[in-house]
PDB file of N, CA and C in Angstrom:
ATOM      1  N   UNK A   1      88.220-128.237 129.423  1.00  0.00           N
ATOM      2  CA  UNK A   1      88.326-127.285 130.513  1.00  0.00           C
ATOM      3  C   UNK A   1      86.938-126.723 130.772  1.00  0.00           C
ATOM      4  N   UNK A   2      86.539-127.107 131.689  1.00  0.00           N
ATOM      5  CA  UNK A   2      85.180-126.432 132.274  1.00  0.00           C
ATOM      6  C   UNK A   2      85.591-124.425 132.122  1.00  0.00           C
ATOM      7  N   UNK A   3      84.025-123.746 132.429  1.00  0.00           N
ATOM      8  CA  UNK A   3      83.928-122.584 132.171  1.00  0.00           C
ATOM      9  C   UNK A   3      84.709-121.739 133.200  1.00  0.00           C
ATOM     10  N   UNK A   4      84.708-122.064 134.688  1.00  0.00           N
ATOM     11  CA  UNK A   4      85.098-121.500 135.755  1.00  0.00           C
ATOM     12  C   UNK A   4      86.551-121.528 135.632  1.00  0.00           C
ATOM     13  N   UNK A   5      87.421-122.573 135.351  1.00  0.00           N
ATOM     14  CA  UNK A   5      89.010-122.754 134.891  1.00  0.00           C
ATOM     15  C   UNK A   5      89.409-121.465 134.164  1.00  0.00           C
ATOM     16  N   UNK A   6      90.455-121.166 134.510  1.00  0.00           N
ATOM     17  CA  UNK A   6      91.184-119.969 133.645  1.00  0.00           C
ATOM     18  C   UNK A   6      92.539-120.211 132.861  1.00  0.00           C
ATOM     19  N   UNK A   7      93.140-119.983 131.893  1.00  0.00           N
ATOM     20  CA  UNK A   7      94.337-120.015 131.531  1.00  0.00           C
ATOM     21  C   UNK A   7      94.830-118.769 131.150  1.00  0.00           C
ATOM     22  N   UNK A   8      96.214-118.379 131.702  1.00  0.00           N
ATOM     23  CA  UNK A   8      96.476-117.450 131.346  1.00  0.00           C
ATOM     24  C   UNK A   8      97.488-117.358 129.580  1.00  0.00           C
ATOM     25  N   UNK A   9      97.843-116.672 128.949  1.00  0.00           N
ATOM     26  CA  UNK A   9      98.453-116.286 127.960  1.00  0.00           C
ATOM     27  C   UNK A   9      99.553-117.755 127.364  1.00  0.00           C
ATOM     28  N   UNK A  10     100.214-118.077 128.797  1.00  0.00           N
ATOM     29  CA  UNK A  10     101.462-118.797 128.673  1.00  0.00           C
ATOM     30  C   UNK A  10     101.170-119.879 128.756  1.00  0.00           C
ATOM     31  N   UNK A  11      99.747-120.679 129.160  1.00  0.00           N
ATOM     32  CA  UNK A  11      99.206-121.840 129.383  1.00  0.00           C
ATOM     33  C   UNK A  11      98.704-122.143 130.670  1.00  0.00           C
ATOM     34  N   UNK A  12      98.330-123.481 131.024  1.00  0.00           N
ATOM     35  CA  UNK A  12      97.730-123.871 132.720  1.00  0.00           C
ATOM     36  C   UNK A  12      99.043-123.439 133.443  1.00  0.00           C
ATOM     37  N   UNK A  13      98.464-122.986 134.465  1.00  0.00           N
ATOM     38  CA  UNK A  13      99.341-122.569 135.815  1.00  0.00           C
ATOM     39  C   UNK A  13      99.696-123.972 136.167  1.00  0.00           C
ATOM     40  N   UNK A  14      98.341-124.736 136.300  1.00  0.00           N
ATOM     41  CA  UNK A  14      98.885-126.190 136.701  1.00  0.00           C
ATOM     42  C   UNK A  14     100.406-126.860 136.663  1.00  0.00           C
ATOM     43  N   UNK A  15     100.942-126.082 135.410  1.00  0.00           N
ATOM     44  CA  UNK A  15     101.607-127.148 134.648  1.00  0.00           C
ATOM     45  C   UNK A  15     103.022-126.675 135.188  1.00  0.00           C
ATOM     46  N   UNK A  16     103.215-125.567 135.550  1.00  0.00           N
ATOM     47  CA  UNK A  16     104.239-124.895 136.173  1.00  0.00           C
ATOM     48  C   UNK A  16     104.600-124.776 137.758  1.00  0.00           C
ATOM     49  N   UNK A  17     105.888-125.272 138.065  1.00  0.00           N
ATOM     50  CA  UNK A  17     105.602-125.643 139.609  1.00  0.00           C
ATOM     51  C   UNK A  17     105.316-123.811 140.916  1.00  0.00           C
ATOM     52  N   UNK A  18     105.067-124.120 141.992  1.00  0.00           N
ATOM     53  CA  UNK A  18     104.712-122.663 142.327  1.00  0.00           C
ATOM     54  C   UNK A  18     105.904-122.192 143.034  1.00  0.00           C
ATOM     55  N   UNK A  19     106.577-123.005 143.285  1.00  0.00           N
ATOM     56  CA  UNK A  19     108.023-122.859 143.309  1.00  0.00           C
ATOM     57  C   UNK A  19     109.138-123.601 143.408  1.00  0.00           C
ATOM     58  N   UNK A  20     110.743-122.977 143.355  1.00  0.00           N
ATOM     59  CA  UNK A  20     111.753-123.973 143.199  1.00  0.00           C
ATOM     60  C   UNK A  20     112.459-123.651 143.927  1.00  0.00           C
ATOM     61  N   UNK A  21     113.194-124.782 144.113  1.00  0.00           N
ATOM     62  CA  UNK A  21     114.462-124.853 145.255  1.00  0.00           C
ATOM     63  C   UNK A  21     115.533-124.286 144.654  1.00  0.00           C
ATOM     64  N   UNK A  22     116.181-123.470 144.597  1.00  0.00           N
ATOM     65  CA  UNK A  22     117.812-123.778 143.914  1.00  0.00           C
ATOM     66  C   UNK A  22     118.983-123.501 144.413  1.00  0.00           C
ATOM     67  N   UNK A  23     118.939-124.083 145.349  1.00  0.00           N
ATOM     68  CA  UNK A  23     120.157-124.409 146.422  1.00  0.00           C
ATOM     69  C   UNK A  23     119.795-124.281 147.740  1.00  0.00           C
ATOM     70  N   UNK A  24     121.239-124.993 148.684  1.00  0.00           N
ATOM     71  CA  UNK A  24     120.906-125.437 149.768  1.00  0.00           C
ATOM     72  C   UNK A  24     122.267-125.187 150.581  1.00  0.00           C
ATOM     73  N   UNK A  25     122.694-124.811 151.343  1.00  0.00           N
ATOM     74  CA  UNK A  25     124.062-124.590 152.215  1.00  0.00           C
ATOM     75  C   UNK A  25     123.749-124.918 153.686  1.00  0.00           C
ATOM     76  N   UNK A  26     125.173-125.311 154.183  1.00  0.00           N
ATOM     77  CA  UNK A  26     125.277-125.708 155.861  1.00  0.00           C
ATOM     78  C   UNK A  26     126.603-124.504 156.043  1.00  0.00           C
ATOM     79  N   UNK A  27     126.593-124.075 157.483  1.00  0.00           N
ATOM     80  CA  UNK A  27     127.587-124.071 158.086  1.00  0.00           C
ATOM     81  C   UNK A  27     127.701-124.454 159.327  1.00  0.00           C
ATOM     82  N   UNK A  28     128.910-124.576 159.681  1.00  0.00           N
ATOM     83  CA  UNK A  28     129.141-124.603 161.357  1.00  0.00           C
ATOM     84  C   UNK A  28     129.767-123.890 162.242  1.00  0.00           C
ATOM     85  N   UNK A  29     129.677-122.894 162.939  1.00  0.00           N
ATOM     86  CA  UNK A  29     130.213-121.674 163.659  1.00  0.00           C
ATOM     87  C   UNK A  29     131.924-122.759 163.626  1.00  0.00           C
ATOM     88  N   UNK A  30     132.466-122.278 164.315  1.00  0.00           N
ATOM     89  CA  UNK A  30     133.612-122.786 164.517  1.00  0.00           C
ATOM     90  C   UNK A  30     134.404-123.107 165.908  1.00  0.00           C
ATOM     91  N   UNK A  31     132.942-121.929 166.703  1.00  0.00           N
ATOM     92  CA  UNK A  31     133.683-122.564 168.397  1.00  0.00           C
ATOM     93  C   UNK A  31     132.536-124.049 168.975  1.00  0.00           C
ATOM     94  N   UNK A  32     133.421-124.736 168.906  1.00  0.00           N
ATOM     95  CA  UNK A  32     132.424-125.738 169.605  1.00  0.00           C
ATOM     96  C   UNK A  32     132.425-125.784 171.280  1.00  0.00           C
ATOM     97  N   UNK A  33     131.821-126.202 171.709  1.00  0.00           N
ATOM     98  CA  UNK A  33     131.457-126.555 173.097  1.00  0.00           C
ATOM     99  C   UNK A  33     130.970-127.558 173.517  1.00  0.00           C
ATOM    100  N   UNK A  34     131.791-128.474 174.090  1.00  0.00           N
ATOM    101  CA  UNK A  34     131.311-129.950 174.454  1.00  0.00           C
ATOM    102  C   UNK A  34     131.154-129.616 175.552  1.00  0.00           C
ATOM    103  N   UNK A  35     130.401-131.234 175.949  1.00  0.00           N
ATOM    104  CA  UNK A  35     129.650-131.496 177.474  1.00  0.00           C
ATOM    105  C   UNK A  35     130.309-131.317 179.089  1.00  0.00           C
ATOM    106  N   UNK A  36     132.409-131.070 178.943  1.00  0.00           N
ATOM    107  CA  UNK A  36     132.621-130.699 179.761  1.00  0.00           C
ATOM    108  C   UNK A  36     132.693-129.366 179.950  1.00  0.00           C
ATOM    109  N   UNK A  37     132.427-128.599 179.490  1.00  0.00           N
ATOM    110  CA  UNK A  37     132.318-127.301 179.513  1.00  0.00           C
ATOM    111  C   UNK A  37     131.237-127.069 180.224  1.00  0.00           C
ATOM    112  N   UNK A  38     129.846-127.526 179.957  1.00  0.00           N
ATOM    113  CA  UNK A  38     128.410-127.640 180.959  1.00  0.00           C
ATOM    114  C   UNK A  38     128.820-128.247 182.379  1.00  0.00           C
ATOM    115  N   UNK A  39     129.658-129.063 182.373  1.00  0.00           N
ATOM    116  CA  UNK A  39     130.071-130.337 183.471  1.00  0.00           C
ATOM    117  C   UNK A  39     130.889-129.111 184.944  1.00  0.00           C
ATOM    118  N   UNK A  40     131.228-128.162 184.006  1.00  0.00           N
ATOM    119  CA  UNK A  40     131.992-127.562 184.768  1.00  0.00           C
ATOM    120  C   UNK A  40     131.101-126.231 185.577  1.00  0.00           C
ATOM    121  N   UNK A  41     130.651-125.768 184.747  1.00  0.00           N
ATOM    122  CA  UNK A  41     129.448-124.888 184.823  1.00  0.00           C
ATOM    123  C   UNK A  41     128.140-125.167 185.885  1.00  0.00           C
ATOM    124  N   UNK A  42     127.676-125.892 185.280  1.00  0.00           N
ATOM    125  CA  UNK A  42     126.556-127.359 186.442  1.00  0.00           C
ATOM    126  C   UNK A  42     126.958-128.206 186.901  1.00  0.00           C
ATOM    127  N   UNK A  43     125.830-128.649 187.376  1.00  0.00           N
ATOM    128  CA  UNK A  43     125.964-129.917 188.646  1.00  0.00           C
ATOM    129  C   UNK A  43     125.664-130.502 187.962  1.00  0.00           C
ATOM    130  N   UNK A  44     126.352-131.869 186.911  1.00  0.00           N
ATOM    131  CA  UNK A  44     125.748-132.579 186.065  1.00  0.00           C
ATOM    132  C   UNK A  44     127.119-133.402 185.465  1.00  0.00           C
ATOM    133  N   UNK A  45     126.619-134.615 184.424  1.00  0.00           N
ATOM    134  CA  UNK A  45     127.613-135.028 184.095  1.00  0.00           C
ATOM    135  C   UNK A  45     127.988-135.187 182.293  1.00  0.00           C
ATOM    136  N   UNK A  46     128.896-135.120 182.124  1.00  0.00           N
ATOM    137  CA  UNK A  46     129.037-135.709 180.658  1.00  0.00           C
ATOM    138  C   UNK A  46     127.544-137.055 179.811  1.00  0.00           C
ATOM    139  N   UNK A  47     127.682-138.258 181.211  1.00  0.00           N
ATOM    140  CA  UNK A  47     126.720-139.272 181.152  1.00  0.00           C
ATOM    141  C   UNK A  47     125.063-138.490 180.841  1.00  0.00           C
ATOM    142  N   UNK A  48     125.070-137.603 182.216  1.00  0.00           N
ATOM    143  CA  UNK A  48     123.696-137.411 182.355  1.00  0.00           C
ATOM    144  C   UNK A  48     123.163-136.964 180.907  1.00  0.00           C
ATOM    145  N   UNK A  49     123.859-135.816 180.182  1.00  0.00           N
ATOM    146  CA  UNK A  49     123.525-135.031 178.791  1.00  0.00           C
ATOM    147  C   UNK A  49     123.416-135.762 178.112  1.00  0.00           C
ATOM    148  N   UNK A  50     123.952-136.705 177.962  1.00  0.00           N
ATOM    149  CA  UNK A  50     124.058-137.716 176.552  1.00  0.00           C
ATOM    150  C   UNK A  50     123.179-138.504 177.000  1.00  0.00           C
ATOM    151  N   UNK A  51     122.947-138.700 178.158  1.00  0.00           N
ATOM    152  CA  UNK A  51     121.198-139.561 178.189  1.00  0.00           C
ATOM    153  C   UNK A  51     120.063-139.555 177.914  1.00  0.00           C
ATOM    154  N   UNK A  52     120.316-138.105 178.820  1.00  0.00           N
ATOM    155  CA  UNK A  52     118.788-137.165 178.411  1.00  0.00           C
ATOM    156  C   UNK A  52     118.711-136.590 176.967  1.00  0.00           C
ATOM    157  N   UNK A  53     119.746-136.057 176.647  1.00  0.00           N
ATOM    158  CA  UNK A  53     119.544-134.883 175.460  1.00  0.00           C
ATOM    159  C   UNK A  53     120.198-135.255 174.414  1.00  0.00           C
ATOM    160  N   UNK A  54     121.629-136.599 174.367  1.00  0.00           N
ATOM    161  CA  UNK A  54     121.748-137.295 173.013  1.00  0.00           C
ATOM    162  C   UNK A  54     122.878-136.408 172.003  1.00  0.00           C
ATOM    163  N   UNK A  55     123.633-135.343 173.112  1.00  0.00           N
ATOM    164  CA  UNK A  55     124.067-134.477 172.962  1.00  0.00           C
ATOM    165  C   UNK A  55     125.745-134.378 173.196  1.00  0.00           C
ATOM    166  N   UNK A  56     126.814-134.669 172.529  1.00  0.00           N
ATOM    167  CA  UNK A  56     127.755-134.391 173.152  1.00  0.00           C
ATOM    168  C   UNK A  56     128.422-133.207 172.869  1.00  0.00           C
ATOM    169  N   UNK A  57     128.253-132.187 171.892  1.00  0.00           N
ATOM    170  CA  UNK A  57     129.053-131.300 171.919  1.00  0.00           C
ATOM    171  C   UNK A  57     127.932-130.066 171.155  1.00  0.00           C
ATOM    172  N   UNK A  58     127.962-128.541 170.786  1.00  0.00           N
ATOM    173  CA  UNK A  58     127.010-127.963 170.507  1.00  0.00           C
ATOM    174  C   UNK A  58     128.256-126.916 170.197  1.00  0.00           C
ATOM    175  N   UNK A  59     127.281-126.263 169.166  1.00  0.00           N
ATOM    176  CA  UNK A  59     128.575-124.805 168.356  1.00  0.00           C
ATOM    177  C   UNK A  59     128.221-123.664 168.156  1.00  0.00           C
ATOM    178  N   UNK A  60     128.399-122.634 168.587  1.00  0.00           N
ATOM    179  CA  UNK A  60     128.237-121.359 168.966  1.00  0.00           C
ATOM    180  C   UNK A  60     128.487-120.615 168.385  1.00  0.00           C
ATOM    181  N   UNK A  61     127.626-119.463 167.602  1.00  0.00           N
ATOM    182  CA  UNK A  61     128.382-118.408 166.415  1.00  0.00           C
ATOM    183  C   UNK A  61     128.980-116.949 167.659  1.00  0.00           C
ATOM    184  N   UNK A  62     129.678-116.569 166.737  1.00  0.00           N
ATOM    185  CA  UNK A  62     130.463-115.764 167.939  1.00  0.00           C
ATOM    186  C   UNK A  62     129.183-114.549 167.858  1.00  0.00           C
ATOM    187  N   UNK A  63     129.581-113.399 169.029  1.00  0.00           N
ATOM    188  CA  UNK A  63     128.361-112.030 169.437  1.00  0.00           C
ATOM    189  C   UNK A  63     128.713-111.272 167.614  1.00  0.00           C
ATOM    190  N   UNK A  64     127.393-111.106 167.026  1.00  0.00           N
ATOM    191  CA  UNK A  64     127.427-110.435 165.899  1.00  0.00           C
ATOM    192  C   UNK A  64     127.411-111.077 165.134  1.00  0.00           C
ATOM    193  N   UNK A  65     127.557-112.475 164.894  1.00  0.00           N
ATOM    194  CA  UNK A  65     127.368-113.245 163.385  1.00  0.00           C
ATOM    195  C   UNK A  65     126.415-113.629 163.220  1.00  0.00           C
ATOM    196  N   UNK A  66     125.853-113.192 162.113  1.00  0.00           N
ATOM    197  CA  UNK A  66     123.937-113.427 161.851  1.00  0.00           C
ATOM    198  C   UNK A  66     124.163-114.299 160.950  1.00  0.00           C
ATOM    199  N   UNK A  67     122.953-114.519 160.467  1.00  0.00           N
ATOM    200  CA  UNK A  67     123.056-116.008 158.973  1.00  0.00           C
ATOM    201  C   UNK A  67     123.699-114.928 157.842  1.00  0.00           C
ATOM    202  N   UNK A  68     122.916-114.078 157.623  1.00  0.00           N
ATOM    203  CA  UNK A  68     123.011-112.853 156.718  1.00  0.00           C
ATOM    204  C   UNK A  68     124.836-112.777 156.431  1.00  0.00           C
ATOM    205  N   UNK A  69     125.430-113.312 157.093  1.00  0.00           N
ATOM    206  CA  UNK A  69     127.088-113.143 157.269  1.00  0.00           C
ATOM    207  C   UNK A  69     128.030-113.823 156.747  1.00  0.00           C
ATOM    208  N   UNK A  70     127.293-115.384 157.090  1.00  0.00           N
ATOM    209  CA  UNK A  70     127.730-116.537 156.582  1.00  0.00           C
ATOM    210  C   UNK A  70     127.928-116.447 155.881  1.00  0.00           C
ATOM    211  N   UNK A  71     129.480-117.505 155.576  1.00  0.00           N
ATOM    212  CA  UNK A  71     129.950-117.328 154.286  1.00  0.00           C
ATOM    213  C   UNK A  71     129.549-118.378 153.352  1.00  0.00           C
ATOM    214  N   UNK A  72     129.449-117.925 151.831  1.00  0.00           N
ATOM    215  CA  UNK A  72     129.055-119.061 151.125  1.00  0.00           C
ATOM    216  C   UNK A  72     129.977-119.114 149.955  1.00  0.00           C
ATOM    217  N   UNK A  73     130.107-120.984 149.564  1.00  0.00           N
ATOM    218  CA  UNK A  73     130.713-121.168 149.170  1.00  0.00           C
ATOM    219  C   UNK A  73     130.570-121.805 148.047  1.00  0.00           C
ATOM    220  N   UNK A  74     130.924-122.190 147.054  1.00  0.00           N
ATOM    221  CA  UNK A  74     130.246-123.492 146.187  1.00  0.00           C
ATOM    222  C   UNK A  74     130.612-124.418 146.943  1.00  0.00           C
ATOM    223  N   UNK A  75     129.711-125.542 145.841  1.00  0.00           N
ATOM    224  CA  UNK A  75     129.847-127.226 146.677  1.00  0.00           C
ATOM    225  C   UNK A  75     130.729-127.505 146.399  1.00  0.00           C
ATOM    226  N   UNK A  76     131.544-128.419 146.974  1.00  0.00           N
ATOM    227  CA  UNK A  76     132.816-129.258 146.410  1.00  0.00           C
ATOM    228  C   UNK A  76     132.124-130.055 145.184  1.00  0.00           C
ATOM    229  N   UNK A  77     133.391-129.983 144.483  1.00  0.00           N
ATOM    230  CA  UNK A  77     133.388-130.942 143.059  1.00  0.00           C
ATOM    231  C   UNK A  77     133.144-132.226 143.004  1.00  0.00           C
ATOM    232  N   UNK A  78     132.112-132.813 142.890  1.00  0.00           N
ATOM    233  CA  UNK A  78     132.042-134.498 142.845  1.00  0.00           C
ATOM    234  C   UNK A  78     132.695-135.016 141.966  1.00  0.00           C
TER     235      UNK A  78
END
């Protein structure tokens, strides 16, 4: 170890990662909204969205549900 290197008490920092993952969750609001719903709204078609944007349906958390809300769950059992 050159002079400028430091170690602290517990050993190289190196050696310890600077951080960890430990866990990961999805949800999905529960109202969905597909492309006729836009179809009806705009001048447009089911076709056109899924051409351009690759898109057929999109899901909406209701007024007031933040992430902070979401519910969490464990993973299912493999």
């Amino acid at each position: 170890m050159s002079t400028t290197e430091s170690t602290s008490s517990s050993g190289d920092r190196r050696d310890r990662p600077a951080s960890v993952l430990v866990g990961l969750g999805t949800w999905l609001p529960s109202t969905e909204i597909d492309n006729a719903a836009l179809v009806a709204q705009l001048d447009t078609t089911d076709e056109w969205i899924r051409s351009r944007a690759g898109i057929a349906a999109r899901r909406r958390a209701a007024p007031g549900c933040h992430c902070a809300t979401w519910p969490a769950r464990p993973a299912p059992a493999r």
